[in-house]
C-alpha atoms as a PDB file:
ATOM      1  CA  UNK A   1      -3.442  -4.335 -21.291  1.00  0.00           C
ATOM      2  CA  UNK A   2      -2.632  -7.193 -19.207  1.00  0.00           C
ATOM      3  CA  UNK A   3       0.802  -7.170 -20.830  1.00  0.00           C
ATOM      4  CA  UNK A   4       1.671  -3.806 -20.107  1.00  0.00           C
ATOM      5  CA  UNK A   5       0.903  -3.876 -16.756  1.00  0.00           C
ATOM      6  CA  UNK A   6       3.278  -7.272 -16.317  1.00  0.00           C
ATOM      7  CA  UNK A   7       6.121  -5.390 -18.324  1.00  0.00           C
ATOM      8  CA  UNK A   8       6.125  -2.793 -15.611  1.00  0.00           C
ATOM      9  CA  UNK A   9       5.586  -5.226 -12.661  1.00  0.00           C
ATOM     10  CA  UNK A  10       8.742  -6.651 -14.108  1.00  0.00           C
ATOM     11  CA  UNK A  11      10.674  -2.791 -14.161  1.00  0.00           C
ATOM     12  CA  UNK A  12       9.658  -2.070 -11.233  1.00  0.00           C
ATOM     13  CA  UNK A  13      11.327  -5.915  -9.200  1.00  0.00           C
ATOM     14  CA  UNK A  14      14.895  -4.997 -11.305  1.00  0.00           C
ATOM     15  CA  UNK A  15      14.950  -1.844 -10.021  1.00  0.00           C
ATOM     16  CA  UNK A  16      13.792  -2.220  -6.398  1.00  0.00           C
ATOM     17  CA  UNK A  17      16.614  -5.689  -6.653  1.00  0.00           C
ATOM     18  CA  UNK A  18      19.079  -3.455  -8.010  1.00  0.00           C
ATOM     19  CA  UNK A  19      19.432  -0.458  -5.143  1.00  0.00           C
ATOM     20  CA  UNK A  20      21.089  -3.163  -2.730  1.00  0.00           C
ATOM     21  CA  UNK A  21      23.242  -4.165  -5.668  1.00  0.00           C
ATOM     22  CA  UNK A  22      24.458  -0.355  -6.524  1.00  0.00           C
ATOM     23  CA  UNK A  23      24.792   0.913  -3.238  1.00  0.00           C
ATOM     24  CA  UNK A  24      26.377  -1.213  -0.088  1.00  0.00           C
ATOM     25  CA  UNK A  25      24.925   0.900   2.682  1.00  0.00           C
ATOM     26  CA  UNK A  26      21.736   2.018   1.920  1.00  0.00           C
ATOM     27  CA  UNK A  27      20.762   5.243   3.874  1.00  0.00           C
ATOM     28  CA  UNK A  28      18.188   4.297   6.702  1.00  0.00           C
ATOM     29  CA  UNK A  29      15.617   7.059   5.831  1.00  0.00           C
ATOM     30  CA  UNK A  30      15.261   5.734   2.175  1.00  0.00           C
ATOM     31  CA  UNK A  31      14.387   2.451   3.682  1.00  0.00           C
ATOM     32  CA  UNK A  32      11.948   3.943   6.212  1.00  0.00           C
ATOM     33  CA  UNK A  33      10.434   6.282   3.139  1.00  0.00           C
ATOM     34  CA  UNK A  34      10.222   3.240   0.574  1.00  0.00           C
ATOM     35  CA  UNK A  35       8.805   0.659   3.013  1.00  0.00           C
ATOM     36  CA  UNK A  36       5.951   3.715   4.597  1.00  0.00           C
ATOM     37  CA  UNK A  37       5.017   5.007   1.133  1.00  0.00           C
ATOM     38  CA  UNK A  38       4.349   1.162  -0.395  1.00  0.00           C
ATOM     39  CA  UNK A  39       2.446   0.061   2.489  1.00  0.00           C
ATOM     40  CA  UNK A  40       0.654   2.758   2.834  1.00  0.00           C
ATOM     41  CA  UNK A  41      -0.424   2.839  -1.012  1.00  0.00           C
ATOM     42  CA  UNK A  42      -1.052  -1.147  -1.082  1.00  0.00           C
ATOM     43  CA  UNK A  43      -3.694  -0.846   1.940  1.00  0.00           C
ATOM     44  CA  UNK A  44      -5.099   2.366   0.584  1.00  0.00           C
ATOM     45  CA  UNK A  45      -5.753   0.779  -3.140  1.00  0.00           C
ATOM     46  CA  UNK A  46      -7.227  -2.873  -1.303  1.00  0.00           C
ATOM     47  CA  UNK A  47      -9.394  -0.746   1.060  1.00  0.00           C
ATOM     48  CA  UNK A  48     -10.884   1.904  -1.236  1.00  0.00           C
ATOM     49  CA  UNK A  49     -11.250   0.027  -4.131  1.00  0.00           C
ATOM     50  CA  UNK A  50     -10.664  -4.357  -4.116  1.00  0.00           C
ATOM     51  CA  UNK A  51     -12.170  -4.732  -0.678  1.00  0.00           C
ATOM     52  CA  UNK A  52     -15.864  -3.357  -1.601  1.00  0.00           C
ATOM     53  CA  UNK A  53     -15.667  -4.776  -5.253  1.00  0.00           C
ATOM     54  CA  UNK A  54     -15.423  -8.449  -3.653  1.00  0.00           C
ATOM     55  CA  UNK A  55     -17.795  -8.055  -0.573  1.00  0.00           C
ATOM     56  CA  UNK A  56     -20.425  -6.464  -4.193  1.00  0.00           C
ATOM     57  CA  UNK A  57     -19.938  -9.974  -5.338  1.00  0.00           C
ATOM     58  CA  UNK A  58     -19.623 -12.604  -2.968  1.00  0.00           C
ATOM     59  CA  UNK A  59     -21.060 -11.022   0.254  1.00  0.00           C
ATOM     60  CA  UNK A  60     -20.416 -11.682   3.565  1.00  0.00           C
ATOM     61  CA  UNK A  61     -18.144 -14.661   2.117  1.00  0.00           C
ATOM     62  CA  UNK A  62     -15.245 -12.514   1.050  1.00  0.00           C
ATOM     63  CA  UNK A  63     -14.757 -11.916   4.958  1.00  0.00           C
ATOM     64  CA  UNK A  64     -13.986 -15.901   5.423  1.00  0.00           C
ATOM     65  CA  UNK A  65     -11.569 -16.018   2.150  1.00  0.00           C
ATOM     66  CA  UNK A  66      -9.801 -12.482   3.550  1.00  0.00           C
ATOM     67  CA  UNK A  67      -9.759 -14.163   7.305  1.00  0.00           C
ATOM     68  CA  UNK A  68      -7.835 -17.393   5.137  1.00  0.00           C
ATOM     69  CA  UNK A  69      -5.397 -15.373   2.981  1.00  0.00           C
ATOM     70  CA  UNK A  70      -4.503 -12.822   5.667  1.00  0.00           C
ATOM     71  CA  UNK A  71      -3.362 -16.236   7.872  1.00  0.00           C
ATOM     72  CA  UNK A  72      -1.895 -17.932   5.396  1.00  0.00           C
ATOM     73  CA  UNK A  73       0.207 -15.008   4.163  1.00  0.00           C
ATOM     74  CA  UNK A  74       1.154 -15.288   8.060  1.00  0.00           C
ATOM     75  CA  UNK A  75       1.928 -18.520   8.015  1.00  0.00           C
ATOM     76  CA  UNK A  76       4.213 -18.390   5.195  1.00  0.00           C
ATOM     77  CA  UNK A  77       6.334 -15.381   7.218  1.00  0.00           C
ATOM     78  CA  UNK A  78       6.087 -17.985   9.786  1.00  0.00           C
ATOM     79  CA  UNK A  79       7.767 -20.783   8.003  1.00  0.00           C
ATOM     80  CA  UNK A  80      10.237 -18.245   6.175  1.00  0.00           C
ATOM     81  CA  UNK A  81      11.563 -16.054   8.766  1.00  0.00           C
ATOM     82  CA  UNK A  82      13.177 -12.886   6.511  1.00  0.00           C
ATOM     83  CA  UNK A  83      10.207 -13.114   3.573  1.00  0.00           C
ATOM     84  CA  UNK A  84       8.567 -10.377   5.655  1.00  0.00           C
ATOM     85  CA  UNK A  85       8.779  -7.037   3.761  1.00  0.00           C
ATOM     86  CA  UNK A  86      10.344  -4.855   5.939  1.00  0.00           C
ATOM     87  CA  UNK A  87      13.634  -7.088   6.963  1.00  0.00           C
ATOM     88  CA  UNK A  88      16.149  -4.398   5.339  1.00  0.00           C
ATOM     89  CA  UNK A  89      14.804  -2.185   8.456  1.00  0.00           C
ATOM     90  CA  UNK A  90      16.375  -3.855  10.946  1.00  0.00           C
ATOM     91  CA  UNK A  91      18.522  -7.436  11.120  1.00  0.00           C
ATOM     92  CA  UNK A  92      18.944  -8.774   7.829  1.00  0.00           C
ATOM     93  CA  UNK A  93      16.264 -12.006   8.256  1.00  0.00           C
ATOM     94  CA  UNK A  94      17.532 -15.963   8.575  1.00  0.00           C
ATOM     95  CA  UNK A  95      16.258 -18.521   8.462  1.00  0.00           C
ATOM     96  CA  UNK A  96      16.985 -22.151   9.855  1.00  0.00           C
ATOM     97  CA  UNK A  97      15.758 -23.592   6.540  1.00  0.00           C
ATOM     98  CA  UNK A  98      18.646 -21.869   4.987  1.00  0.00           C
ATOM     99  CA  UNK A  99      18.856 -19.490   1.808  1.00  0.00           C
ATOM    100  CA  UNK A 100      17.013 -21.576  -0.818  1.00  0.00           C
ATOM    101  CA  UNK A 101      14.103 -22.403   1.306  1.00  0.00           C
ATOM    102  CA  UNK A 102      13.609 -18.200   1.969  1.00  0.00           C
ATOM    103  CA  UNK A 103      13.969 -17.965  -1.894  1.00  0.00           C
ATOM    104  CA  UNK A 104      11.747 -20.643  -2.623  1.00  0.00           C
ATOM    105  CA  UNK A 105       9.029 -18.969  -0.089  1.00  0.00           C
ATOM    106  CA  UNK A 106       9.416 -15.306  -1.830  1.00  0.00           C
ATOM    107  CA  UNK A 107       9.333 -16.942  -5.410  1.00  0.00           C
ATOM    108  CA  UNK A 108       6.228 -18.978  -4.693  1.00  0.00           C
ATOM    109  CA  UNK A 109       4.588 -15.560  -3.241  1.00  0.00           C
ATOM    110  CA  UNK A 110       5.552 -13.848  -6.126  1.00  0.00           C
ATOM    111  CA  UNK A 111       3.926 -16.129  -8.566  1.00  0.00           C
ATOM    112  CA  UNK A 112       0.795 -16.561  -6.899  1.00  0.00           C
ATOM    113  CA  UNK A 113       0.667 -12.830  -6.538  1.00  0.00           C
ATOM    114  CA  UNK A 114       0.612 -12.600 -10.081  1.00  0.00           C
ATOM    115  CA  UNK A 115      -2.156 -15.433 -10.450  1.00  0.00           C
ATOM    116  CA  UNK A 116      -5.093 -12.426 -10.045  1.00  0.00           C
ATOM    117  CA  UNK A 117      -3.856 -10.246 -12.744  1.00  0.00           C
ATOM    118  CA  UNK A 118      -4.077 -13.557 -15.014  1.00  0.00           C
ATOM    119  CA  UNK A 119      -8.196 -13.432 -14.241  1.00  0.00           C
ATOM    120  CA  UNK A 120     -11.344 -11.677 -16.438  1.00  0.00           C
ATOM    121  CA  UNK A 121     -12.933  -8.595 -14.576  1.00  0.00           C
ATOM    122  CA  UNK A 122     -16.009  -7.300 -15.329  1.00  0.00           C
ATOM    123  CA  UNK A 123     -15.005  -3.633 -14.131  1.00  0.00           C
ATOM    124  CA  UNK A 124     -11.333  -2.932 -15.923  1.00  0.00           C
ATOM    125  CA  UNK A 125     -10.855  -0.527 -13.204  1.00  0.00           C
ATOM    126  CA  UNK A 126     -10.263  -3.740 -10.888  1.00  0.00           C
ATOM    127  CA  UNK A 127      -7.208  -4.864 -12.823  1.00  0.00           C
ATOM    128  CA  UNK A 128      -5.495  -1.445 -13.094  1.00  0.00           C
ATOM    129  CA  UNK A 129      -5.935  -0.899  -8.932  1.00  0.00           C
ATOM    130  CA  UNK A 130      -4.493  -4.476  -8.954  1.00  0.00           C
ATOM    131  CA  UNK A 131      -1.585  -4.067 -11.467  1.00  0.00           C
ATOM    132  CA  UNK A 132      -0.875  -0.893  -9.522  1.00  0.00           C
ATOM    133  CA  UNK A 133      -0.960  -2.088  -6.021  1.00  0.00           C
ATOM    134  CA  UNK A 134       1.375  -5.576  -7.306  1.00  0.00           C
ATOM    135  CA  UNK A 135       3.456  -2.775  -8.941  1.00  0.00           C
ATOM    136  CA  UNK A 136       4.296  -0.709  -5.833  1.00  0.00           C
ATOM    137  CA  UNK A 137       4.391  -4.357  -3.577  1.00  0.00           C
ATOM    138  CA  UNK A 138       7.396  -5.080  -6.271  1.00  0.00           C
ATOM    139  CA  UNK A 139      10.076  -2.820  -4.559  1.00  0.00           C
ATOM    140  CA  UNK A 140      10.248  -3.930  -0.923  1.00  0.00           C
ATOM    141  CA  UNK A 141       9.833  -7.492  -2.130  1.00  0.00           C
ATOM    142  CA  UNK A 142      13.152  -7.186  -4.414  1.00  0.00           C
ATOM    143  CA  UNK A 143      14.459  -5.528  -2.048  1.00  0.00           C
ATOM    144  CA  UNK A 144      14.370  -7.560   0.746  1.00  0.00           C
ATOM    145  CA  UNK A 145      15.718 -10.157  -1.278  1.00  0.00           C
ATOM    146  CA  UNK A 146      18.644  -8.373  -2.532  1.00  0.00           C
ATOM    147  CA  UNK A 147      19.482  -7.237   0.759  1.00  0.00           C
ATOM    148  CA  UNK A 148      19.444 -10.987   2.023  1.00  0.00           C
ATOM    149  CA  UNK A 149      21.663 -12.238  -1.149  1.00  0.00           C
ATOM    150  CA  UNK A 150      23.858  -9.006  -0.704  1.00  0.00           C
ATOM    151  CA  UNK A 151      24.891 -10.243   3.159  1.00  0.00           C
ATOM    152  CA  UNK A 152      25.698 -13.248   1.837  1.00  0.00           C
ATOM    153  CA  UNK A 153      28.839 -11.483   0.025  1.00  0.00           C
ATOM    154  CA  UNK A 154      27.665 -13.876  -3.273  1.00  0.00           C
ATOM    155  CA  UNK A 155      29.086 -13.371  -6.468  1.00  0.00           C
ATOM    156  CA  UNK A 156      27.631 -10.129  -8.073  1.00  0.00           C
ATOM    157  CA  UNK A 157      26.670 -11.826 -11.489  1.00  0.00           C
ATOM    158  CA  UNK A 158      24.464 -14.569  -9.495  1.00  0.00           C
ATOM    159  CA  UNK A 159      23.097 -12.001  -7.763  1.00  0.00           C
ATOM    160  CA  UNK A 160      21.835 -10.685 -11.017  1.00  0.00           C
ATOM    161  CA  UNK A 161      20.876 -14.068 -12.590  1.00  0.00           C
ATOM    162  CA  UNK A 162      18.406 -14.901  -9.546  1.00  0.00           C
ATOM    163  CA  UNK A 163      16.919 -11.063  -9.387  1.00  0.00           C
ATOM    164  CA  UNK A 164      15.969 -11.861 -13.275  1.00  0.00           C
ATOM    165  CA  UNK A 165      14.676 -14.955 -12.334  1.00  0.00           C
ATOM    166  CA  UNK A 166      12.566 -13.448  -9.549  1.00  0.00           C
ATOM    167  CA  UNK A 167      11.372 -10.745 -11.629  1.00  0.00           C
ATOM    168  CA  UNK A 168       9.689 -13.407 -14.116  1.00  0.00           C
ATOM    169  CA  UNK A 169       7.674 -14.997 -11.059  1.00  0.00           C
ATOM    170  CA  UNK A 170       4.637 -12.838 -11.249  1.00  0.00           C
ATOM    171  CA  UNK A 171       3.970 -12.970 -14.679  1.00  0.00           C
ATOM    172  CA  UNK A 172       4.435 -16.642 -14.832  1.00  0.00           C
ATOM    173  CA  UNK A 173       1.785 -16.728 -12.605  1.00  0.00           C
ATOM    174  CA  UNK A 174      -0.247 -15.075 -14.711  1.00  0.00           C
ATOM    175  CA  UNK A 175       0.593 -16.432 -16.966  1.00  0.00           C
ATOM    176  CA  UNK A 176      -0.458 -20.200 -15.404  1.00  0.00           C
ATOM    177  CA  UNK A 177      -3.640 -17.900 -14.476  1.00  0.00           C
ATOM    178  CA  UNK A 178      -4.585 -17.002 -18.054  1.00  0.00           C
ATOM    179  CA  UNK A 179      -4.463 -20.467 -19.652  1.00  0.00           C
ATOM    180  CA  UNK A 180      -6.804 -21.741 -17.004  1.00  0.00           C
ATOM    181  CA  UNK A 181      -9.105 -18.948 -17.687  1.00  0.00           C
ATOM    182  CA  UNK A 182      -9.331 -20.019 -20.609  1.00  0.00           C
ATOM    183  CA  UNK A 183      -9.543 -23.318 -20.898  1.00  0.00           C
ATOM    184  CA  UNK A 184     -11.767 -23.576 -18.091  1.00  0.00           C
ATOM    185  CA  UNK A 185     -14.119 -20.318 -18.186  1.00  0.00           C
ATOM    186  CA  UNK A 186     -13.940 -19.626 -15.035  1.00  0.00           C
ATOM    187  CA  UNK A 187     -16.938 -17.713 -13.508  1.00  0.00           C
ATOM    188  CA  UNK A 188     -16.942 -14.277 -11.617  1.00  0.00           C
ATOM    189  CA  UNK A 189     -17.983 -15.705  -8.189  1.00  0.00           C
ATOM    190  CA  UNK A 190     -15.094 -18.343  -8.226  1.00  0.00           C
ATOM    191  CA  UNK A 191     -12.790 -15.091  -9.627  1.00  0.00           C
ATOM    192  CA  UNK A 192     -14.224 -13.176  -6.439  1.00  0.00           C
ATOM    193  CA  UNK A 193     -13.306 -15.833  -4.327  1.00  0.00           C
ATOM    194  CA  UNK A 194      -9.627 -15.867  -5.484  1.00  0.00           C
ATOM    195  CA  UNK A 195      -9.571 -11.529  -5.206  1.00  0.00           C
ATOM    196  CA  UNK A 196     -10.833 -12.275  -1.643  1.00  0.00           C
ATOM    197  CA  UNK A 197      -7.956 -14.604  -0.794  1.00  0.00           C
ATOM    198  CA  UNK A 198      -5.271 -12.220  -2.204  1.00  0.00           C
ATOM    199  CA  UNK A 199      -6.479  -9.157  -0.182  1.00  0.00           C
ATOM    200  CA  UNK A 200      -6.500 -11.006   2.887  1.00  0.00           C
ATOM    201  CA  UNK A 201      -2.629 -11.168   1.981  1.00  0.00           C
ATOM    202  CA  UNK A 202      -2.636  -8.142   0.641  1.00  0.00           C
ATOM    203  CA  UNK A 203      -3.879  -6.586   4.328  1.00  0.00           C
ATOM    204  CA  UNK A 204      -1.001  -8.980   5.978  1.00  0.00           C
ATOM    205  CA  UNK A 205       1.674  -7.771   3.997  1.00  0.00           C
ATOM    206  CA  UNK A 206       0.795  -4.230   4.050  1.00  0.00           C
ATOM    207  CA  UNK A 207       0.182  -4.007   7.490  1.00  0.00           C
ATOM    208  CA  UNK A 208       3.867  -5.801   8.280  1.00  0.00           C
ATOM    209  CA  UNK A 209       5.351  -3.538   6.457  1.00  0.00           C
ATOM    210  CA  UNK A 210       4.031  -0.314   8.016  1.00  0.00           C
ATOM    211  CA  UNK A 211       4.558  -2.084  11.369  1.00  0.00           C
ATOM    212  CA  UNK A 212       8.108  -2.369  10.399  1.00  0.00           C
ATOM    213  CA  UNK A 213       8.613   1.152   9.299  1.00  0.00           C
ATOM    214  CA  UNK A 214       6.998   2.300  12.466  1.00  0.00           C
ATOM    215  CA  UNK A 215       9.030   0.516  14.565  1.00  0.00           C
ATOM    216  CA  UNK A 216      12.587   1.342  13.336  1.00  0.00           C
ATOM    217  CA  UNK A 217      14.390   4.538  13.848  1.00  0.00           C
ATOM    218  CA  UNK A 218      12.063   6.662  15.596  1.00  0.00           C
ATOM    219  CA  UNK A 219      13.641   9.894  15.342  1.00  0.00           C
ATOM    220  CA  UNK A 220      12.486   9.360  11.645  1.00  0.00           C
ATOM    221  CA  UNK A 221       9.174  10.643  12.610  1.00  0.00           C
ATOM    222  CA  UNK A 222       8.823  13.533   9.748  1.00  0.00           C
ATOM    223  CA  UNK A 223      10.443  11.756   7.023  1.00  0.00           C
ATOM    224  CA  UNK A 224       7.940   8.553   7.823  1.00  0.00           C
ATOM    225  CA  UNK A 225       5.009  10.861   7.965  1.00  0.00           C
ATOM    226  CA  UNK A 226       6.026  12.576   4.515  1.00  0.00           C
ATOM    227  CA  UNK A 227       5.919   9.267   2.876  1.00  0.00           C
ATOM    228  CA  UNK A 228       2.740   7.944   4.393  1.00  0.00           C
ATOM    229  CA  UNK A 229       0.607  11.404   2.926  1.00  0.00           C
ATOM    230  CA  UNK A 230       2.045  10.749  -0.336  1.00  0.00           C
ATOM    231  CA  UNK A 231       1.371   7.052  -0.008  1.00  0.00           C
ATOM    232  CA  UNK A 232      -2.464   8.753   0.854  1.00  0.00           C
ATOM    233  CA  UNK A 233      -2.587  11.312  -2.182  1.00  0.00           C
ATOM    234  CA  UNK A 234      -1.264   8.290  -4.824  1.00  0.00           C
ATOM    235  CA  UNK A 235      -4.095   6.060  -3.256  1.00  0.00           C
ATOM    236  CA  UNK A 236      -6.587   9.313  -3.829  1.00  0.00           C
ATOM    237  CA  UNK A 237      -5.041   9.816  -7.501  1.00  0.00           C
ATOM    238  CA  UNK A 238      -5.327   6.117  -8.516  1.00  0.00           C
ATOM    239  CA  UNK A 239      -8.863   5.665  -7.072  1.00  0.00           C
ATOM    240  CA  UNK A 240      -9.892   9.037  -8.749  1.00  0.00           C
ATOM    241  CA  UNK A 241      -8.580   7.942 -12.120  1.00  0.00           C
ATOM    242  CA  UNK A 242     -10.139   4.586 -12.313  1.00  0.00           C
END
């Protein structure tokens, strides 16, 4: 099922990569819509349903490996001014470190994001909220990219060649992921630990990017609000289903 899931993950980064590539001026309230509904839905799914699976299995130690990955997920933003998801809402993010150092910071979150999907769950319910909310998560973070490559006024086919190669980030990770699974067994509690570091990230990266769709273009108020409710009812669907 695993498979599937990646085969989507993948869909979903071309086509989130692709809107800056089709269309030069993206309209603002598609931008404020995209970035409200997918952080909404990402902090809905690791609230209602990763969050109380982890702190069920590890206890009162999941808060200390959340506390790390929400910080280090910060820290990377730090280092990598323009990785946040939400730069396409306002200036296009720079960085001193240049181009290929931003790149280098999305690609490496990318593949460890896929690093959990690569892991054995007890409850298949866990993987599917997972697959979904790294699904969703996909088209802000191809986005953002494209929209940085696009301002660079690069040629259109390299553009292309480095969306494909960041599409096949995640499921290299999991990829890494499932060949360690399985050569070393790994247990649930150290596979709880892991979950527990990615929703710490998982809470930072949400949480930017509602921050940035609440702080630009304020007289987007209604559209905004439209997107967050059905951000609400997907979370309400998804948890329902699994």
């Amino acid at each position: 099922m695993v498979y599937l899931y990646l085969v989507w993950i993948v869909i979903a980064t071309i086509i989130g990569g692709f809107i800056p590539l089709l269309y030069k001026n993206i309209p603002a309230a598609l931008l404020v819509c995209l970035y409200a509904f997918t952080g909404t839905f990402l902090l809905g799914i690791t609230l209602g349903d990763l969050m109380p699976e982890v702190f069920k299995g590890i206890g009162s130690a999941a808060g200390i490996m959340i506390i790390f990955g929400f910080f280090t997920q910060y820290a990377i933003q730090a280092l990598f001014p323009g990785v946040e998801h939400g730069t396409g809402l306002g200036k296009t993010g720079t960085t001193n470190l240049g181009f290929p150092a931003l790149l280098a910071g999305l690609s490496v979150h990318a593949f460890t994001g896929g690093i959990p999907l690569g892991l054995a769950y007890t409850e298949p319910a866990i993987l599917q909220s997972l697959a979904m909310a790294i699904l969703v998560h996909k088209l802000p973070e191809s986005l953002t990219l494209m929209l940085l490559i696009s301002d660079r006024k690069s040629k259109r086919g390299r553009n292309i060649l480095i969306l494909c190669l960041f599409a096949l980030m995640t499921p290299s990770g999991t990829f890494l992921a499932i060949a360690i699974h399985k050569e070393f067994l790994l247990n649930l509690q150290f596979i709880n630990y892991i979950m527990a570091f990615v929703i710490g990230a998982f809470l930072q990266i949400s949480t930017v990017i509602l921050s940035k769709a609440d702080d630009a273009l304020h007289h987007l108020k209604k559209e905004k609000s439209i997107a967050v409710s059905l951000g609400l009812m997907f979370v309400i669907i998804t948890l329902w289903v699994s």
